[in-house]
Protein backbone atom coordinates (compact mmCIF):
# COMPACT_ATOMS: atom_id res chain seq x y z
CA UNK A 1 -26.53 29.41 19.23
CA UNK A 2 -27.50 27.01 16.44
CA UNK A 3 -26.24 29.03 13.56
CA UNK A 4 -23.03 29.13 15.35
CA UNK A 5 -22.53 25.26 15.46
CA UNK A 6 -19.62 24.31 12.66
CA UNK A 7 -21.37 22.54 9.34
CA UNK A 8 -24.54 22.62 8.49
CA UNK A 9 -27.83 21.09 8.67
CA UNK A 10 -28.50 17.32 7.17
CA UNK A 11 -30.76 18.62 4.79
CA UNK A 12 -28.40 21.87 3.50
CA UNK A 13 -27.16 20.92 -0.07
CA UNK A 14 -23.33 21.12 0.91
CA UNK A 15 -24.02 18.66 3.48
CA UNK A 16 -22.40 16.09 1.37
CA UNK A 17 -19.46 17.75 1.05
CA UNK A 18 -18.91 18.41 4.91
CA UNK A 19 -19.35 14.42 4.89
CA UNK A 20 -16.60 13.92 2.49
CA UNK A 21 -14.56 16.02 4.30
CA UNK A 22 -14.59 13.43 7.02
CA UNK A 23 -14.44 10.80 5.26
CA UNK A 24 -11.55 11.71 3.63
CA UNK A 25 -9.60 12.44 6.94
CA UNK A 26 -10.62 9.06 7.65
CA UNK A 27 -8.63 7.94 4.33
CA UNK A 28 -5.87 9.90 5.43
CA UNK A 29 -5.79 8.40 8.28
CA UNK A 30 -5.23 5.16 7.20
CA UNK A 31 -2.67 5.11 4.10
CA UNK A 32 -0.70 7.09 5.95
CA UNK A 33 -0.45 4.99 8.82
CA UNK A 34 0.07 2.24 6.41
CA UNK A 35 2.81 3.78 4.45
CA UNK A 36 4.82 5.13 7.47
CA UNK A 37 4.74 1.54 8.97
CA UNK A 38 6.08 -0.27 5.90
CA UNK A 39 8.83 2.16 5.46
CA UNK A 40 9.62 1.66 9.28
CA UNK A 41 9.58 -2.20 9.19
CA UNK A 42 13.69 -2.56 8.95
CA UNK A 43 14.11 -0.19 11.49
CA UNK A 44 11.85 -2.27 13.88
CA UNK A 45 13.13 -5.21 13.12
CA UNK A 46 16.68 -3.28 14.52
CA UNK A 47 15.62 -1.72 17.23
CA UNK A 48 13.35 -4.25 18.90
CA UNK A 49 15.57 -7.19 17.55
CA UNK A 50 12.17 -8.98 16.41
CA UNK A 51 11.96 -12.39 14.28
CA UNK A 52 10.52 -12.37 11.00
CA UNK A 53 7.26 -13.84 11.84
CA UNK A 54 6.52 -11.32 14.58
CA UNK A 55 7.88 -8.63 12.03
CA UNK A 56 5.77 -9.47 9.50
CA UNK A 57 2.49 -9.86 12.32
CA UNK A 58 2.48 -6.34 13.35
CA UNK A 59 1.54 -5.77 10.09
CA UNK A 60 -0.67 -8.52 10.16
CA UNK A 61 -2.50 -8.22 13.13
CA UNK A 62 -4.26 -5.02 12.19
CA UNK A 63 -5.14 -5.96 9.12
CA UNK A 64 -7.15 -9.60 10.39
CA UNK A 65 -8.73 -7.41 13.13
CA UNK A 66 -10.03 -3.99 10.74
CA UNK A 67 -11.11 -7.29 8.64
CA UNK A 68 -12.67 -9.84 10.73
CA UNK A 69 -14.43 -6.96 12.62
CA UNK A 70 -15.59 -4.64 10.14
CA UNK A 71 -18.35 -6.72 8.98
CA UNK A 72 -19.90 -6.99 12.92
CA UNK A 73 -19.31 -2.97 13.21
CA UNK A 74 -21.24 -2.61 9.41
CA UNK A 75 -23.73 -4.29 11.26
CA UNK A 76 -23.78 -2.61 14.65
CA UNK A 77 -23.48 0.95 12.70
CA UNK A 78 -27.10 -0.35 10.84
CA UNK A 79 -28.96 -0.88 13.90
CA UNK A 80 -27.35 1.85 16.30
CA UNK A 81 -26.08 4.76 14.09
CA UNK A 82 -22.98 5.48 11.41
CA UNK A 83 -22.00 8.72 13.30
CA UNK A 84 -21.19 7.28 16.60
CA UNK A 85 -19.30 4.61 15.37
CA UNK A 86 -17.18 6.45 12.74
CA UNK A 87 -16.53 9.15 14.94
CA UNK A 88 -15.30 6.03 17.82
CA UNK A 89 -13.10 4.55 15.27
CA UNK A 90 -10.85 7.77 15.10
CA UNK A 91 -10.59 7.94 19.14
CA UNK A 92 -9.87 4.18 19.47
CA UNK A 93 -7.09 4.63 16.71
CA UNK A 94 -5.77 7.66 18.41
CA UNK A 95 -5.58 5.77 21.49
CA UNK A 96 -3.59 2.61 20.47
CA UNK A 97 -1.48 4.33 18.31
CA UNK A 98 -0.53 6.49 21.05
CA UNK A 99 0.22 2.82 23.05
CA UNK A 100 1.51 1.21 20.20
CA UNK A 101 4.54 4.11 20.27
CA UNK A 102 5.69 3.18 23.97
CA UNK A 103 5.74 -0.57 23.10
CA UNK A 104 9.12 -2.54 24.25
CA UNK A 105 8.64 -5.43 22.37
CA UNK A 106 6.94 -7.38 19.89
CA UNK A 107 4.32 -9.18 21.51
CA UNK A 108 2.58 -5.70 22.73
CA UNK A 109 3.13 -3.82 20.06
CA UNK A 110 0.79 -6.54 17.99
CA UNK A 111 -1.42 -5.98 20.85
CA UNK A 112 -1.38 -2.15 20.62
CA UNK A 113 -1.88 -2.93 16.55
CA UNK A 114 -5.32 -5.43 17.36
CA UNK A 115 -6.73 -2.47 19.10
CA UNK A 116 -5.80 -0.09 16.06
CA UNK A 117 -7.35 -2.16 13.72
CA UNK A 118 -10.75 -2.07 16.04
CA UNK A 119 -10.39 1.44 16.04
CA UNK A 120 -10.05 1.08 11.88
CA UNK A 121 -12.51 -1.18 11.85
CA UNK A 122 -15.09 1.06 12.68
CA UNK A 123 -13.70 3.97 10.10
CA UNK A 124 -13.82 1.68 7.42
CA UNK A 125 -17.15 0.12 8.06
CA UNK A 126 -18.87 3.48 7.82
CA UNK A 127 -16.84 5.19 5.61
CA UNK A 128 -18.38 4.71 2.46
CA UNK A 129 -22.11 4.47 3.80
CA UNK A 130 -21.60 7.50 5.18
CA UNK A 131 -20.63 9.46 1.73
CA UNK A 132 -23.30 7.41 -0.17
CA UNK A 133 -25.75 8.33 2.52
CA UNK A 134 -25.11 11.89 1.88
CA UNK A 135 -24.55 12.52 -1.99
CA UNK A 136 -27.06 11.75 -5.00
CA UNK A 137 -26.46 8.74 -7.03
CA UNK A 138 -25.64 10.37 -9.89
CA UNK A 139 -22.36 11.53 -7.77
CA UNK A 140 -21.45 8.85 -5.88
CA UNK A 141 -18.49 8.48 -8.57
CA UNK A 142 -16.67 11.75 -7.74
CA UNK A 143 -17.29 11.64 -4.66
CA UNK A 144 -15.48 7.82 -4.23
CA UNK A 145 -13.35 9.13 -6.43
CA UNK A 146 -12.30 11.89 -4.06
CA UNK A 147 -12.12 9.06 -1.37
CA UNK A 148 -9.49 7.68 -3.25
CA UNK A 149 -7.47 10.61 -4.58
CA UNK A 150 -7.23 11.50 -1.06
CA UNK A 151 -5.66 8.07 -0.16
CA UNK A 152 -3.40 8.49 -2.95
CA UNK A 153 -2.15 11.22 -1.79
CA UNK A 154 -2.08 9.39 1.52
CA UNK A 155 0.32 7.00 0.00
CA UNK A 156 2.66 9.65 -1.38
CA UNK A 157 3.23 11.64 2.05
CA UNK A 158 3.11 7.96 3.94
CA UNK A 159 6.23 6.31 3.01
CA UNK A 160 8.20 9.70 2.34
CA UNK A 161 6.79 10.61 5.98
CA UNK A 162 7.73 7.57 7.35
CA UNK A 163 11.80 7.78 6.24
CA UNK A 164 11.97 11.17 8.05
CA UNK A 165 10.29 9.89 11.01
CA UNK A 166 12.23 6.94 11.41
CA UNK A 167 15.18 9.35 11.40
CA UNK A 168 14.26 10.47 15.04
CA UNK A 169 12.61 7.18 16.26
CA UNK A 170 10.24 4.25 14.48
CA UNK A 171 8.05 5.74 17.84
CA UNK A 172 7.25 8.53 15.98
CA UNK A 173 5.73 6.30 13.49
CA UNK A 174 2.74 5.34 15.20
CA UNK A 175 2.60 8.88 17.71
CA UNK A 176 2.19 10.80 14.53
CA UNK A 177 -0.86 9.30 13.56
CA UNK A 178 -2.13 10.69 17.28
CA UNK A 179 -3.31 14.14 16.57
CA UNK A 180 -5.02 13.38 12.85
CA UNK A 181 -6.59 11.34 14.49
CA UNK A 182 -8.16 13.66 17.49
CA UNK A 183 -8.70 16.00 14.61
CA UNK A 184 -10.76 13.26 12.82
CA UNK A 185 -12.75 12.35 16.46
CA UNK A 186 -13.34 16.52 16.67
CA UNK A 187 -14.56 16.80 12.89
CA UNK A 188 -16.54 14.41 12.68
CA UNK A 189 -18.82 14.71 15.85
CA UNK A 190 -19.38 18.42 14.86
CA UNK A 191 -20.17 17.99 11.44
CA UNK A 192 -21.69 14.76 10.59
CA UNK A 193 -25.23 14.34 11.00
CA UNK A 194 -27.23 10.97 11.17
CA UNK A 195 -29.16 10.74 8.19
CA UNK A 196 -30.75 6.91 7.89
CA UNK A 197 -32.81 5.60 10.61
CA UNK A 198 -31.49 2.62 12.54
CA UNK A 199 -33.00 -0.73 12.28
CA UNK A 200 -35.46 -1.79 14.34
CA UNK A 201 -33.96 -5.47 14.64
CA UNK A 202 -31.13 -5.39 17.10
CA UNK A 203 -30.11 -8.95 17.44
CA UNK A 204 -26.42 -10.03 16.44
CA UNK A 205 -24.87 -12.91 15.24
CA UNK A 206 -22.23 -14.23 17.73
CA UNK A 207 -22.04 -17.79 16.10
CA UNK A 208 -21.49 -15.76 12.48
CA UNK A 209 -18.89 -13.48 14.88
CA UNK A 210 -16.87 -16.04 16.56
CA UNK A 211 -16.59 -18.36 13.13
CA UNK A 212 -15.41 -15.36 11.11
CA UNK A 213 -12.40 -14.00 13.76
CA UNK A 214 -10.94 -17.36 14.44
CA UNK A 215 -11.47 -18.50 10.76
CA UNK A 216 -9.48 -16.21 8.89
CA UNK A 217 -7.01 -15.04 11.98
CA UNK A 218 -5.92 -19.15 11.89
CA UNK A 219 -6.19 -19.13 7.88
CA UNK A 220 -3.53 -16.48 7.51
CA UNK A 221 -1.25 -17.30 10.21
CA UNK A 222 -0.84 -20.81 9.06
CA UNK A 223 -0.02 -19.37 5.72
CA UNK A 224 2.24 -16.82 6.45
CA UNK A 225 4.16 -18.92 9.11
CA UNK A 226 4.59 -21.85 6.77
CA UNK A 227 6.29 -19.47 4.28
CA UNK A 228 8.82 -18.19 6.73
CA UNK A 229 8.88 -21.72 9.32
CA UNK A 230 7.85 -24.48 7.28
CA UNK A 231 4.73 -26.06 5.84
CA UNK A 232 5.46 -29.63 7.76
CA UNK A 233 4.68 -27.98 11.16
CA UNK A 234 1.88 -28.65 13.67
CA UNK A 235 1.82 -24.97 14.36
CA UNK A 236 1.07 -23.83 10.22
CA UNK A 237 -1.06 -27.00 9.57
CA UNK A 238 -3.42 -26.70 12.44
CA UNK A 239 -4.85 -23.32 12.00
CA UNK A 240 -5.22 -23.61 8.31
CA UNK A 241 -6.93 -26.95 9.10
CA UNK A 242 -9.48 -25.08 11.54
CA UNK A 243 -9.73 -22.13 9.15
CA UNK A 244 -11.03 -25.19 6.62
CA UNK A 245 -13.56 -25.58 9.01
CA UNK A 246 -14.77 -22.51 9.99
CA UNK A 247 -15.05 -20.50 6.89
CA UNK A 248 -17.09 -22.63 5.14
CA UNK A 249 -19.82 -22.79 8.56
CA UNK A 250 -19.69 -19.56 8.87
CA UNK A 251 -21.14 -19.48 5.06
CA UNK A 252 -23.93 -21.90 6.68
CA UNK A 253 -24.80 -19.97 9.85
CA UNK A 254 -25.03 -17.00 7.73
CA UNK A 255 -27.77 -18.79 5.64
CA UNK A 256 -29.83 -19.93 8.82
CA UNK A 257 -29.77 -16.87 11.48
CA UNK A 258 -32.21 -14.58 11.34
CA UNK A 259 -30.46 -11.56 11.47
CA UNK A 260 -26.81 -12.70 9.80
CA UNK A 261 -23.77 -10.88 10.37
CA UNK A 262 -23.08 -11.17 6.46
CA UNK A 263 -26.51 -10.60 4.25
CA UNK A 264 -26.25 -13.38 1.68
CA UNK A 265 -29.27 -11.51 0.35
CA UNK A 266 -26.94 -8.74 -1.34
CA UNK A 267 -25.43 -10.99 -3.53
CA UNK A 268 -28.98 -12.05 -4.98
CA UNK A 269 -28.18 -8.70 -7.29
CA UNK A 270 -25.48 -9.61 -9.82
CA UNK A 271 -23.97 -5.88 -10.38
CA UNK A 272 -23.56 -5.87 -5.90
CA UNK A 273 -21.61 -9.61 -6.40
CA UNK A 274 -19.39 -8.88 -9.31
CA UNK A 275 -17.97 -5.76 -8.08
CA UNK A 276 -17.61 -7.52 -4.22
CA UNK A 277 -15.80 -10.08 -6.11
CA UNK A 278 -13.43 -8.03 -7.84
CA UNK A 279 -12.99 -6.07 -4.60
CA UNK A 280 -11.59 -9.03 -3.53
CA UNK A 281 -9.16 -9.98 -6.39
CA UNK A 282 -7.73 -6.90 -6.50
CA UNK A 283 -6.94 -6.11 -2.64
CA UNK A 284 -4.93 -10.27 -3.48
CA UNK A 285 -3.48 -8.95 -6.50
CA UNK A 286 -2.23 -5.26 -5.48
CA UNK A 287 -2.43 -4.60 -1.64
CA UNK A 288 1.23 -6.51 -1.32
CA UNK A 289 2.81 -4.32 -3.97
CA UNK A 290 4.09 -1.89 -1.45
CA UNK A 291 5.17 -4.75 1.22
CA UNK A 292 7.50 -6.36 -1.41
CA UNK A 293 9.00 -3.06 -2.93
CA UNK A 294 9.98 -1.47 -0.13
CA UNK A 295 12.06 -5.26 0.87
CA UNK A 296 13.17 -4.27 -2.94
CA UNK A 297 14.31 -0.87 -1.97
CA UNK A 298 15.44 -0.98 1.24
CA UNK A 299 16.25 -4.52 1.15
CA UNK A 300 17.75 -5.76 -2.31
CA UNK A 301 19.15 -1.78 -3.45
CA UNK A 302 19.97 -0.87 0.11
CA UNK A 303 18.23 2.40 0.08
CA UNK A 304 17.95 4.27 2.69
CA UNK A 305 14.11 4.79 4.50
CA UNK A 306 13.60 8.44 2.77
CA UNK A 307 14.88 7.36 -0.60
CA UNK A 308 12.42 3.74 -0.42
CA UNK A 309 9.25 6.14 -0.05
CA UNK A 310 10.67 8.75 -2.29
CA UNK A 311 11.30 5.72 -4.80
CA UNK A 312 7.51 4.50 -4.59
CA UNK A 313 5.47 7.74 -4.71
CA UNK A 314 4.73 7.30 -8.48
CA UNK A 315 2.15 4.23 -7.46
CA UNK A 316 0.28 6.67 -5.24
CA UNK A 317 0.76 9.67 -8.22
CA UNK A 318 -0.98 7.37 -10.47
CA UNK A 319 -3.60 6.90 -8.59
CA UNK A 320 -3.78 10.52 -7.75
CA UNK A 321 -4.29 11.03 -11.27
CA UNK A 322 -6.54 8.76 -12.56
CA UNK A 323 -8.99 7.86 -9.35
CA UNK A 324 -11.22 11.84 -9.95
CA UNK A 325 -10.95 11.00 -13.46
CA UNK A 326 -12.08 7.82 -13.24
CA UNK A 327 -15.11 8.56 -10.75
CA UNK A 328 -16.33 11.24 -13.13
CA UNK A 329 -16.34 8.94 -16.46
CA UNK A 330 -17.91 6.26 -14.20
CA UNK A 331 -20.99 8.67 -12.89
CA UNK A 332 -21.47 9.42 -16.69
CA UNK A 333 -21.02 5.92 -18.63
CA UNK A 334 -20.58 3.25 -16.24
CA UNK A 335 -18.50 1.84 -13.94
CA UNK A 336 -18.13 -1.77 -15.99
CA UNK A 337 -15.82 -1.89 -18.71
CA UNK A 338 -13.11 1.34 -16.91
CA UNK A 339 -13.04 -0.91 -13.88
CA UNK A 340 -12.21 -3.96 -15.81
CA UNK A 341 -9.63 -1.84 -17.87
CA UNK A 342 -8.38 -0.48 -14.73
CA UNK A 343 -7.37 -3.94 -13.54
CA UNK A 344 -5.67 -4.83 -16.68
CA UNK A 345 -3.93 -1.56 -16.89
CA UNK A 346 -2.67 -2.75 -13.17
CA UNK A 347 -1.75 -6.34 -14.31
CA UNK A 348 0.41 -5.11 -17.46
CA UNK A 349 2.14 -3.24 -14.92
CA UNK A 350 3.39 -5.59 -12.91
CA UNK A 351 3.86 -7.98 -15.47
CA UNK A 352 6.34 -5.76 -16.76
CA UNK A 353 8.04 -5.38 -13.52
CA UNK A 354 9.26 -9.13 -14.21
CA UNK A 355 12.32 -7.65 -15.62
CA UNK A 356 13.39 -5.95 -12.76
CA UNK A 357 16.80 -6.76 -11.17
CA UNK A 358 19.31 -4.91 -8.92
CA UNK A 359 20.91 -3.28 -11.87
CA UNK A 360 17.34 -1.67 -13.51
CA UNK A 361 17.38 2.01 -13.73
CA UNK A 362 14.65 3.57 -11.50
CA UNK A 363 13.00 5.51 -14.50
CA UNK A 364 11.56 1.97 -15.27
CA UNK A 365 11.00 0.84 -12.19
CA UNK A 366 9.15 4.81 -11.70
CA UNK A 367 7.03 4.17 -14.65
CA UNK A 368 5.94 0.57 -14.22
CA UNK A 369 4.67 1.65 -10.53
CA UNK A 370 3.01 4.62 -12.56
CA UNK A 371 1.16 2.98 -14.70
CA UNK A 372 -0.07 0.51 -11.71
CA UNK A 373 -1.05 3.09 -10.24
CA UNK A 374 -3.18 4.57 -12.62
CA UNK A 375 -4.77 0.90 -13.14
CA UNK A 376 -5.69 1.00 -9.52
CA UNK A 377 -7.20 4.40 -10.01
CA UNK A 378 -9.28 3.45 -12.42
CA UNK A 379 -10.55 0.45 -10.88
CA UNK A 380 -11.33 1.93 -7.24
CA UNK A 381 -13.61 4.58 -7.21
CA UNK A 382 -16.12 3.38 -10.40
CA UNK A 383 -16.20 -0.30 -8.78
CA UNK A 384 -17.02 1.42 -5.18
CA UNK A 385 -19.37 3.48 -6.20
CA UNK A 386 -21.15 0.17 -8.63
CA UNK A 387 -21.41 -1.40 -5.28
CA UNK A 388 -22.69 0.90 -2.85
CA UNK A 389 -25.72 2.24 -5.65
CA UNK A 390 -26.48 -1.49 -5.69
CA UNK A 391 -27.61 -1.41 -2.72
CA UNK A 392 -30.85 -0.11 -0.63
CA UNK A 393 -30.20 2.90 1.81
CA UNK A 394 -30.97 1.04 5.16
CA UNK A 395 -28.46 -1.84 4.14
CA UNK A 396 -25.41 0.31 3.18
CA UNK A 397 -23.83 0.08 6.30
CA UNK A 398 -23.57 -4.02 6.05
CA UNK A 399 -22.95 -3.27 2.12
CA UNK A 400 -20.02 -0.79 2.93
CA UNK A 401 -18.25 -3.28 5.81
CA UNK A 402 -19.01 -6.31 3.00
CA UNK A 403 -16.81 -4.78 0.84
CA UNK A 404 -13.83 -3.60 3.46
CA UNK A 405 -14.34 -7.01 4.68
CA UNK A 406 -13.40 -9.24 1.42
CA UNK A 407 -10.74 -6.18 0.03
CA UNK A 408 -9.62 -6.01 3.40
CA UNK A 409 -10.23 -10.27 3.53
CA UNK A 410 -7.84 -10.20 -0.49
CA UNK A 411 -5.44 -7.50 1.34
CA UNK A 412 -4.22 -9.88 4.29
CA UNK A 413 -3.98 -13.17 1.79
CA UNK A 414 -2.12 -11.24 -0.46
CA UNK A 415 0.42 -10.31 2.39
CA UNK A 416 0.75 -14.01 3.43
CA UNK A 417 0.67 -15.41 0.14
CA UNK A 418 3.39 -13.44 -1.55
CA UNK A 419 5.16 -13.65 1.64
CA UNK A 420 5.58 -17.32 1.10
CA UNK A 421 6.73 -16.82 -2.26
CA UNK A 422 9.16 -14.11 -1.86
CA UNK A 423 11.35 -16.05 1.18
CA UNK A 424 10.98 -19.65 -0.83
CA UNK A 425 14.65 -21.02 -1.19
CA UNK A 426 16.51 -17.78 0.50
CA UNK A 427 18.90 -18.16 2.66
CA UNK A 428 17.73 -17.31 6.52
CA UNK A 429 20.86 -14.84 6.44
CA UNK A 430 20.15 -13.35 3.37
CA UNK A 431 16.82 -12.81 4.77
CA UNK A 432 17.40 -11.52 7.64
CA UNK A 433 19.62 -9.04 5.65
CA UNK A 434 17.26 -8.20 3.37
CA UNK A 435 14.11 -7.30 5.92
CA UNK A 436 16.42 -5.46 8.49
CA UNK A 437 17.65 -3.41 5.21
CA UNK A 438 21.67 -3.99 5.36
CA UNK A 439 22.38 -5.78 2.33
CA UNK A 440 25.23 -3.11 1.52
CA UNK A 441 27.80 -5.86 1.09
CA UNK A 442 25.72 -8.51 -0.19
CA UNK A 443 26.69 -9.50 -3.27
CA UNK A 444 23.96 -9.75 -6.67
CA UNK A 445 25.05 -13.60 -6.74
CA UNK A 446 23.83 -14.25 -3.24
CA UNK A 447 20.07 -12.11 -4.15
CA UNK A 448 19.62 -13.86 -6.80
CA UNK A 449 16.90 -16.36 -5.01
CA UNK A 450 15.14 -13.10 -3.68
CA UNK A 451 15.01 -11.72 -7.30
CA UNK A 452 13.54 -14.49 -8.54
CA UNK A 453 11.38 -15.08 -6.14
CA UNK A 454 9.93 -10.99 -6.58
CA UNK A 455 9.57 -12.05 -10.46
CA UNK A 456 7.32 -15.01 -9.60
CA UNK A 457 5.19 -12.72 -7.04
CA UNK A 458 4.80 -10.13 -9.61
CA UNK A 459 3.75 -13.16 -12.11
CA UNK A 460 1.20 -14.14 -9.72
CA UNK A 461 0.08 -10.94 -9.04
CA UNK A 462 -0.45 -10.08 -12.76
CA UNK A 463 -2.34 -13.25 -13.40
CA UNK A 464 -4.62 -12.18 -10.30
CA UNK A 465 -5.36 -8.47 -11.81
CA UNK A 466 -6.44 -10.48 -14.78
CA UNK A 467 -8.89 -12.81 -13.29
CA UNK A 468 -10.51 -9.79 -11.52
CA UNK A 469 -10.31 -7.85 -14.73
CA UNK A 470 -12.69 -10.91 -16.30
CA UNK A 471 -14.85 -11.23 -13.04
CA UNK A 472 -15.61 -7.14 -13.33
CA UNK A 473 -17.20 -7.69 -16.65
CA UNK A 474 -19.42 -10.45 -15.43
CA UNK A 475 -21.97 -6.93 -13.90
CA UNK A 476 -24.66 -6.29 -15.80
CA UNK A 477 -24.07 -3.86 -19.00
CA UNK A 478 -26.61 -1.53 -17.20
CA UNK A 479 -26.14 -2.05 -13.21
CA UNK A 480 -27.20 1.16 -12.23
CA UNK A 481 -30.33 1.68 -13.66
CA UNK A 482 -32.86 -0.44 -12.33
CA UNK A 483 -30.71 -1.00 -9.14
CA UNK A 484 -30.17 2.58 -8.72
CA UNK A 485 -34.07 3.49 -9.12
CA UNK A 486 -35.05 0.85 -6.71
CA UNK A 487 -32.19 1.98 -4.11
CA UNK A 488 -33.54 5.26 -4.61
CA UNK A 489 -36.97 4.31 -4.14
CA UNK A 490 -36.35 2.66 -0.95
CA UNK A 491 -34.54 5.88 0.59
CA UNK A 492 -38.25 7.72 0.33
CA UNK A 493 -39.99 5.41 1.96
């Protein structure tokens, strides 16, 4: 009866690639879900006749909770097991997204997203601990690389999926995520086997917990309610205020509890810091991108939903393209100077999408989201796999969730931040037109703020890529050498 079981055992050389397998649903899982909701946004803002604010938070809401939570569940998946937890993450997500679908308002469809992003939470925390686990050092590039290909093409099918769903219902939106993800909860407790043992130490840090959540949940909803409300307000001023508070204790009761929620300890190692870093710079300089082109699309051009993702599948083709490629030259020379390059490939970009007005031809437009897209390729699998070899075997868990948790940390800013910029000086009208995606008989004259506004955003966002571009070559020349040996030396023990 065991020979019959589906995979194969832990210690079977294609083990690693039944891993990947999994982890790559898990990918799946989640740009797709991503890119069918932001194509759907304008028709939810119809059909559940939503404000801005709310419209904007059910995007929000599952990003602060995979983020703020996916540090606890790295730690969790260290002391109790990676399998479980993954394999949890894809029934939880099944389950709310199946809620999320028969939601009649906004208020519990954010709820319905909270309990998505717990269910994401847990796929992302054990994601990449789970593939570094399982494959050599030496590979860890292709196989991240893979990873990301597989989200690229994620990105493709998610906004182009997303227009033909709305077509029946934005319901279907969410209920189509539903079966991937039973698939996922079926793979993955067949094949994936448990290959680290758990820590001993099983304490947890609530103080760490509790500072973290209400931290950065009151951080970004004071900034992106100030850019659509008003910066004078009690109700933007006070959670940023608290946020002020938090964040910075939650640095100092991760430096005093014994057993801290975020090791401090991995930063000790420069390569492990540099590439969290620029983890972090790039989810604030790109994650946005798609947010404010498909208000571009859909919004300023008046495309429909199908043409919007149509219109933005060359950002996800770049990456398609360059992310293997990438990953192999990484596991071969480095991961330093091609993930620095990467992010200045990105930044050129969409520094060049400054010129972009409702008049541009889309070949333009197609090729400046190309050639983003291949920056972003060439960034994410070399600086993911830098990372995880930096670390020892019994801390990959934390290491994995570290670096969700400030991408995931960048990702949210970056959605409040360019938010603010974006809706400075426009009209509520014009707004309201442009995010509900009927600006058919608006005239250029009256989106000319908007326009603007998108060529300061890019700006910004250029400037970002930059700074991460600079922070990327602050890793040692030869990171994964000594790191590597001693990460490898610890997995014998």
């Amino acid at each position: 009866m065991a020979g019959r079981r589906i995979g194969v055992s832990a210690d079977h050389e294609h083990y690693k690639w039944w891993a990947l397998s999994c982890t790559s649903l898990g990918m799946l899982l989640a740009t797709v879900n991503s890119g069918t909701l932001v194509i759907a946004l304008p028709n939810l803002e119809q059909s559940l006749g939503v404000d801005l604010l709310v419209l904007v938070w059910v995007i929000l809401a599952y990003m602060i909770a995979s983020t703020v939570l996916v540090l606890a569940f790295g730690r969790l998946s260290d002391v109790f097991g990676r399998k479980q937890a993954y394999v949890a993450g894809f029934a939880i997500f099944s389950l709310a997204s199946l809620g999320a679908g028969f939601a009649s308002g906004g208020t519990d469809l954010i709820a319905w997203r909270i309990v998505q992003g717990v269910g994401a939470a847990l796929i992302f925390a054990n994601s990449s601990a789970l593939v570094t686990d399982a494959f050599p050092r030496e590979q860890l590039g292709i196989a991240m690389g893979t990873n990301v290909m597989v989200a690229a093409v994620g990105l493709v099918l998610g906004p182009v999926l997303g227009g033909l769903l709305v077509e029946i219902s934005w319901k279907w939106v969410f209920w189509f995520n539903v079966p991937l993800g039973l698939l996922g909860t079926l793979w993955g407790s067949l094949v994936l086997r448990e290959l680290v043992r758990p820590e001993g130490e099983r304490s947890f840090d609530w103080a760490g917990t509790i500072a973290m959540v209400v931290g950065l949940t009151g951080l970004t909803y004071g900034i992106s309610r100030g850019g659509l409300v008003g910066w004078g307000d009690a109700l933007t001023l006070v959670p940023i205020a608290v946020s002020l508070v938090l964040l910075p204790a939650f640095v100092l009761i991760e430096r005093r509890v014994a057993s801290p929620l975020l090791d401090l300890s991995l930063f000790a190692d420069r390569g492990f810091s540099s590439a969290t870093a620029a983890s972090f710079v790039a989810g604030l300089s790109r994650f946005s991108l798609t947010f404010v082109f498909v208000l571009y699309f859909q919004g300023a051009l008046g495309d429909d939903p199908i043409l919007a993702g149509v219109k933005l599948a060359p950002l996800a083709v770049g990456m398609l393209i360059s992310s293997p490629l990438a990953g192999r030259w990484a596991d071969r020379h480095g991961a330093r100077i091609l993930a620095a390059l990467g992010l200045v490939v990105s930044g050129a970009g969409m520094a060049g999408m400054t010129v972009l007005d409702t008049g541009t031809p889309y070949a333009l437009t197609a090729a400046l989201l190309f050639v983003t897209g291949v920056g972003s390729g060439m960034f994410n699998s070399p600086n993911t796999a830098a990372m995880m070899g930096a670390v020892p075997v019994h801390r990959r868990g934390i290491a994995a969730a570290t670096r969700m948790m400030l991408q995931n940390t960048g990702s949210v800013l970056s959605i409040a931040i360019l938010l603010a910029i974006v809706t400075n000086a426009v009209p509520k009208e014009t707004l309201l037109s442009i995010f509900s995606g009927l600006t058919s008989g608006v005239s250029s004259a009256t989106l000319a703020p908007f326009i603007h506004n998108l060529h300061v955003a890019m700006w910004v966002l250029a400037a970002t890529s930059v700074v991460g571009a600079a922070i990327s070559l602050l890793r040692p020349r030869h990171a994964h050498g000594q790191v590597g040996e001693l990460a490898v030396a610890d997995a014998h023990r």
